[in-house]
N, C-alpha and C. Protein backbone atom coordinates (compact mmCIF):
# COMPACT_ATOMS: atom_id res chain seq x y z
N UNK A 1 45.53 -99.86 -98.50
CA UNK A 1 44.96 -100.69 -99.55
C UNK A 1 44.96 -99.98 -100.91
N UNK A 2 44.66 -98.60 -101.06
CA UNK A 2 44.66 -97.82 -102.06
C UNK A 2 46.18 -97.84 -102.94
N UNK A 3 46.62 -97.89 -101.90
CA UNK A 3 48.47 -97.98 -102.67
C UNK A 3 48.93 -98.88 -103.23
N UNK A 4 48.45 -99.87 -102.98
CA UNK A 4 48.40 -101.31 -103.71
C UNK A 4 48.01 -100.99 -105.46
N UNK A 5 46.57 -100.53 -105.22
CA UNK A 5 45.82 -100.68 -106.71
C UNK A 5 46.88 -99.35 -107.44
N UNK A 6 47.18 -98.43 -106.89
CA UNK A 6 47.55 -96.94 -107.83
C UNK A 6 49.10 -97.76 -108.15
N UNK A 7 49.88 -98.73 -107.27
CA UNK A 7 51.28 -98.65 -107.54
C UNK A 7 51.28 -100.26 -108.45
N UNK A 8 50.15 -100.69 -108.24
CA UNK A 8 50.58 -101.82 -109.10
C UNK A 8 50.95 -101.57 -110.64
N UNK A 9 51.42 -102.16 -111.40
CA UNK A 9 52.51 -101.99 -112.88
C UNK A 9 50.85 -103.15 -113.90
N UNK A 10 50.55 -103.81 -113.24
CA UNK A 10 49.69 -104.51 -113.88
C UNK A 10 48.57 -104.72 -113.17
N UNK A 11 47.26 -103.81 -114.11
CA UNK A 11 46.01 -103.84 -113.13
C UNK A 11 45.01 -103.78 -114.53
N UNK A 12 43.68 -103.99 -114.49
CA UNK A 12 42.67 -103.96 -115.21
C UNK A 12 41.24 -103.16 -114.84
N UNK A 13 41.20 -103.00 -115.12
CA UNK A 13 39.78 -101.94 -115.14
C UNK A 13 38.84 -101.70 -115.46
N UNK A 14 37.11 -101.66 -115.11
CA UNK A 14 36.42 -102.14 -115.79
C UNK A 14 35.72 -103.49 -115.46
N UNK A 15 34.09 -103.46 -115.74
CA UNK A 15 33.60 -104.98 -115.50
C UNK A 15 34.25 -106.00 -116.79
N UNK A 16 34.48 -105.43 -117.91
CA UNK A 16 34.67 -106.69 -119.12
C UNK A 16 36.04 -107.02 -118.59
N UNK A 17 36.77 -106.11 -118.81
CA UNK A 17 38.13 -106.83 -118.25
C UNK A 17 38.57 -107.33 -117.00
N UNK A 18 37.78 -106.95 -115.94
CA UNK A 18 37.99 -107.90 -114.48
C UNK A 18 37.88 -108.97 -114.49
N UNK A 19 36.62 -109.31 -114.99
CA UNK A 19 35.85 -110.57 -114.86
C UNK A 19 36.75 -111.30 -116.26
N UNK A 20 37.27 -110.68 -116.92
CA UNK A 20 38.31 -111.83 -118.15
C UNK A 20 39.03 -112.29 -117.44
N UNK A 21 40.16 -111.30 -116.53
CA UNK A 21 41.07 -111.90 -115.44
C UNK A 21 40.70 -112.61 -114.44
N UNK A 22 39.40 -112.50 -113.88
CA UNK A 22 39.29 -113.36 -112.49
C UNK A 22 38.95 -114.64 -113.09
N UNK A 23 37.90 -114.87 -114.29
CA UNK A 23 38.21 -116.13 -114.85
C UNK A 23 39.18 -116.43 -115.26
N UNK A 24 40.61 -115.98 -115.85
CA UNK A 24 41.49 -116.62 -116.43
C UNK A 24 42.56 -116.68 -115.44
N UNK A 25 42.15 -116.18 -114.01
CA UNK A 25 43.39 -116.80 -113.16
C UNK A 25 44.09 -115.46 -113.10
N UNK A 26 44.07 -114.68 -113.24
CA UNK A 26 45.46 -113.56 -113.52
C UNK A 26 45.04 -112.91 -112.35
N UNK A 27 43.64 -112.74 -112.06
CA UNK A 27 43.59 -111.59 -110.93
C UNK A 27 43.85 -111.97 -109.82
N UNK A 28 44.83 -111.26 -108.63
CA UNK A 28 45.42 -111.61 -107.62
C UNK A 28 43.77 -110.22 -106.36
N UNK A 29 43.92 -109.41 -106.65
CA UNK A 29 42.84 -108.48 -105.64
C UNK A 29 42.04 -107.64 -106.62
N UNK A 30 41.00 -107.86 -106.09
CA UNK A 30 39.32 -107.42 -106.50
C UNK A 30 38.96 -106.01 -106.33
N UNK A 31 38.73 -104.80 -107.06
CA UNK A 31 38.29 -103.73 -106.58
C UNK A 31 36.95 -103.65 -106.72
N UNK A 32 36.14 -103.01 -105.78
CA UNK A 32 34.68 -103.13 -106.09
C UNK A 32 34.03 -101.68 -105.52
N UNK A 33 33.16 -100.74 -106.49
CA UNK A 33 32.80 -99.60 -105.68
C UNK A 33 30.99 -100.34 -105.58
N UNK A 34 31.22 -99.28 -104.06
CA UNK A 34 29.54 -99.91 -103.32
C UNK A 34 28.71 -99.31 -104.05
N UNK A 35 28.94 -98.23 -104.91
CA UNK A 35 27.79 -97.66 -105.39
C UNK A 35 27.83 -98.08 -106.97
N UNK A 36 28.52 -98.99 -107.27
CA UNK A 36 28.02 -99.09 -108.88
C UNK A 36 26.80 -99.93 -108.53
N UNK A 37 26.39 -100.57 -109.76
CA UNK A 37 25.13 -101.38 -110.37
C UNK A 37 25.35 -102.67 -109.90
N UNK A 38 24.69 -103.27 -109.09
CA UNK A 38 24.85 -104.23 -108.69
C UNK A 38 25.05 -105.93 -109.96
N UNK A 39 24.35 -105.02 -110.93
CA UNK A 39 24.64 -106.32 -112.15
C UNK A 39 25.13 -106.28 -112.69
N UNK A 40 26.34 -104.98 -112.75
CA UNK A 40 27.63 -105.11 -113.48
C UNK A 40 28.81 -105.81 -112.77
N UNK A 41 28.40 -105.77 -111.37
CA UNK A 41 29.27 -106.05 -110.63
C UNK A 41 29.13 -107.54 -110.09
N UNK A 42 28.04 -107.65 -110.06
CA UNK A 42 27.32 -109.14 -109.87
C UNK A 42 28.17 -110.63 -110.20
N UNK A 43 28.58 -110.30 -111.72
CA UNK A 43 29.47 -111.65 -112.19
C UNK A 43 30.73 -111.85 -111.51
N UNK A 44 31.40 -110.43 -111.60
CA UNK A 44 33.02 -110.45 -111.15
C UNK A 44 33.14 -110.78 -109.78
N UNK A 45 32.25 -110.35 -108.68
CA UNK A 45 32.46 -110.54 -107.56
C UNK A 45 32.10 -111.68 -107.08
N UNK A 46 30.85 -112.65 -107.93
CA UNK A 46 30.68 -114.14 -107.57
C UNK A 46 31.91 -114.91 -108.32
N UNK A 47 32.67 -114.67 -109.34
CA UNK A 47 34.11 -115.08 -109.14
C UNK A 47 35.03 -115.06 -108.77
N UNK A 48 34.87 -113.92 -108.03
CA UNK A 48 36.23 -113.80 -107.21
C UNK A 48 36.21 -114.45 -105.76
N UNK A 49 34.86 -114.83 -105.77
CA UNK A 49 34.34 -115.37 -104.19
C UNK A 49 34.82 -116.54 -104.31
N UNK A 50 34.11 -117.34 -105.83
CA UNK A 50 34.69 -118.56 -106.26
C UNK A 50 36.13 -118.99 -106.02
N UNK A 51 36.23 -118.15 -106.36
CA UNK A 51 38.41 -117.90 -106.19
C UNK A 51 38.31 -117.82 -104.97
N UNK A 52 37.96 -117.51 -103.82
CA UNK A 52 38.66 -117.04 -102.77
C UNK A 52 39.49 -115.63 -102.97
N UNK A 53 39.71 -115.05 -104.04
CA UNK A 53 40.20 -113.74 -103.89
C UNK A 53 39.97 -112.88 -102.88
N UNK A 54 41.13 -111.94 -102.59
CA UNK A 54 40.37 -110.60 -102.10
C UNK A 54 39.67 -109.76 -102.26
N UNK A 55 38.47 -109.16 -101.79
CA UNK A 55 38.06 -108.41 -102.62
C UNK A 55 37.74 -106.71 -101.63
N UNK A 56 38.25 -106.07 -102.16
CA UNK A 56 38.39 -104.74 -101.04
C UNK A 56 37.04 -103.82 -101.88
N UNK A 57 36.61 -103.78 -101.13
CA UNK A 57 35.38 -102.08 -101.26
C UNK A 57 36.30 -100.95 -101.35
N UNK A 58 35.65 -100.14 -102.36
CA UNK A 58 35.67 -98.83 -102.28
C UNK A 58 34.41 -97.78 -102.36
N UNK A 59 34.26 -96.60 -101.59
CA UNK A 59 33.04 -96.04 -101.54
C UNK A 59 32.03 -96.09 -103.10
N UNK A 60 33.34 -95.69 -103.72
CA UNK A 60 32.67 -94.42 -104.65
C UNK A 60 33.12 -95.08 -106.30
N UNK A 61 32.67 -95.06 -107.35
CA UNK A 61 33.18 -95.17 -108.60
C UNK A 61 34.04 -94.23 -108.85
N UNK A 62 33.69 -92.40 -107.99
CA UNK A 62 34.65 -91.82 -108.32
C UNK A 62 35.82 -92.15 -107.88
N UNK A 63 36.07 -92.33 -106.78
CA UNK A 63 36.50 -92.62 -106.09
C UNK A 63 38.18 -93.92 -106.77
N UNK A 64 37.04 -94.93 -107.04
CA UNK A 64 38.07 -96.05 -107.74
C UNK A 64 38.86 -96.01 -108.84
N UNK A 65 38.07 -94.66 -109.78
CA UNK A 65 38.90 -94.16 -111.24
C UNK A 65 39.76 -93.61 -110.63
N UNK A 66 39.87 -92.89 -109.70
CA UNK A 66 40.90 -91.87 -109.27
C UNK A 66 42.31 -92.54 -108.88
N UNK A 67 41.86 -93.88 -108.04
CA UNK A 67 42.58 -94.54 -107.75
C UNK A 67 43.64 -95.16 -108.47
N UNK A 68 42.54 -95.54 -109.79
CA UNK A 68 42.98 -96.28 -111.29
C UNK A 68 43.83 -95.39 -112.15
N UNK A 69 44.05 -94.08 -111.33
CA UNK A 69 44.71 -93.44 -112.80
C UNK A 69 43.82 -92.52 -113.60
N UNK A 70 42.77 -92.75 -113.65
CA UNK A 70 41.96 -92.31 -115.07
C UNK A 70 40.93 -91.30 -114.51
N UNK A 71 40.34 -90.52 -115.35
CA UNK A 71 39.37 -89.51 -115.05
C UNK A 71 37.74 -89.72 -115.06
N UNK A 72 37.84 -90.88 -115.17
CA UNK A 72 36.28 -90.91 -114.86
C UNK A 72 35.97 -92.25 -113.83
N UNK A 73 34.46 -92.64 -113.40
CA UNK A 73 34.25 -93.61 -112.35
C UNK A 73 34.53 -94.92 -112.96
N UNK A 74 34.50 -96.12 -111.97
CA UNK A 74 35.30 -97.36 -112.29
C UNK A 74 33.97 -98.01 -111.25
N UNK A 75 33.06 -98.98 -111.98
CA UNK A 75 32.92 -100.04 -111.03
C UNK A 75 33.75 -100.92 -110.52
N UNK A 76 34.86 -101.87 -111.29
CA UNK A 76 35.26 -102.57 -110.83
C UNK A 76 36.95 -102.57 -110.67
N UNK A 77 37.88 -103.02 -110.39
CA UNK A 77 39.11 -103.04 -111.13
C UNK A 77 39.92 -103.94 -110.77
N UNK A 78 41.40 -104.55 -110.18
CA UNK A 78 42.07 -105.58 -110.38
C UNK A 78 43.36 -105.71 -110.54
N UNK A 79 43.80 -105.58 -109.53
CA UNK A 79 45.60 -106.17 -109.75
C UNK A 79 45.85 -107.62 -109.75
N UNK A 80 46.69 -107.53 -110.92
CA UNK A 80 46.65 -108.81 -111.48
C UNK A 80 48.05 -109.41 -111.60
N UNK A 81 48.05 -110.82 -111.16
CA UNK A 81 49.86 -111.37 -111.24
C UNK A 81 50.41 -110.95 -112.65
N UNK A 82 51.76 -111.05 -112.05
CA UNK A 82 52.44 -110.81 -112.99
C UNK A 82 52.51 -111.16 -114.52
């Protein structure tokens, strides 16, 4: 599942920009770490439910930046159609 989010070419990152994509249709799979804030995470994941999206757990925020590329933690993130 991890190989998915690191190899995708188009992904988003972040609660502001997830939740832009899962409302505007673009996001195809949901990243979500169990340990962020439940009310940052709160909006994006009751849209993506809305959607029917996937939505995969990850432990850790560290965890999900790492995943993302970037050097610091990630509540949320998002591969997104083309």
């Amino acid at each position: 599942m991890p190989e998915r989010l690191r190899a995708a070419r188009n992904k988003c990152v972040g609660a502001k920009q997830t939740l832009k994509a899962v409302q505007s249709g673009q996001a195809r799979v949901v990243y979500v770490a169990q340990d962020a804030d439940a009310r940052v995470v709160g909006p994006v994941l009751g849209g993506a439910q809305e959607l029917g999206l996937e939505i995969v757990r990850v432990n850790t925020m560290k965890e999900l930046g790492k995943m993302c590329g970037i050097e610091v933690g990630a509540a949320v993130a998002a591969v997104l159609t083309a």
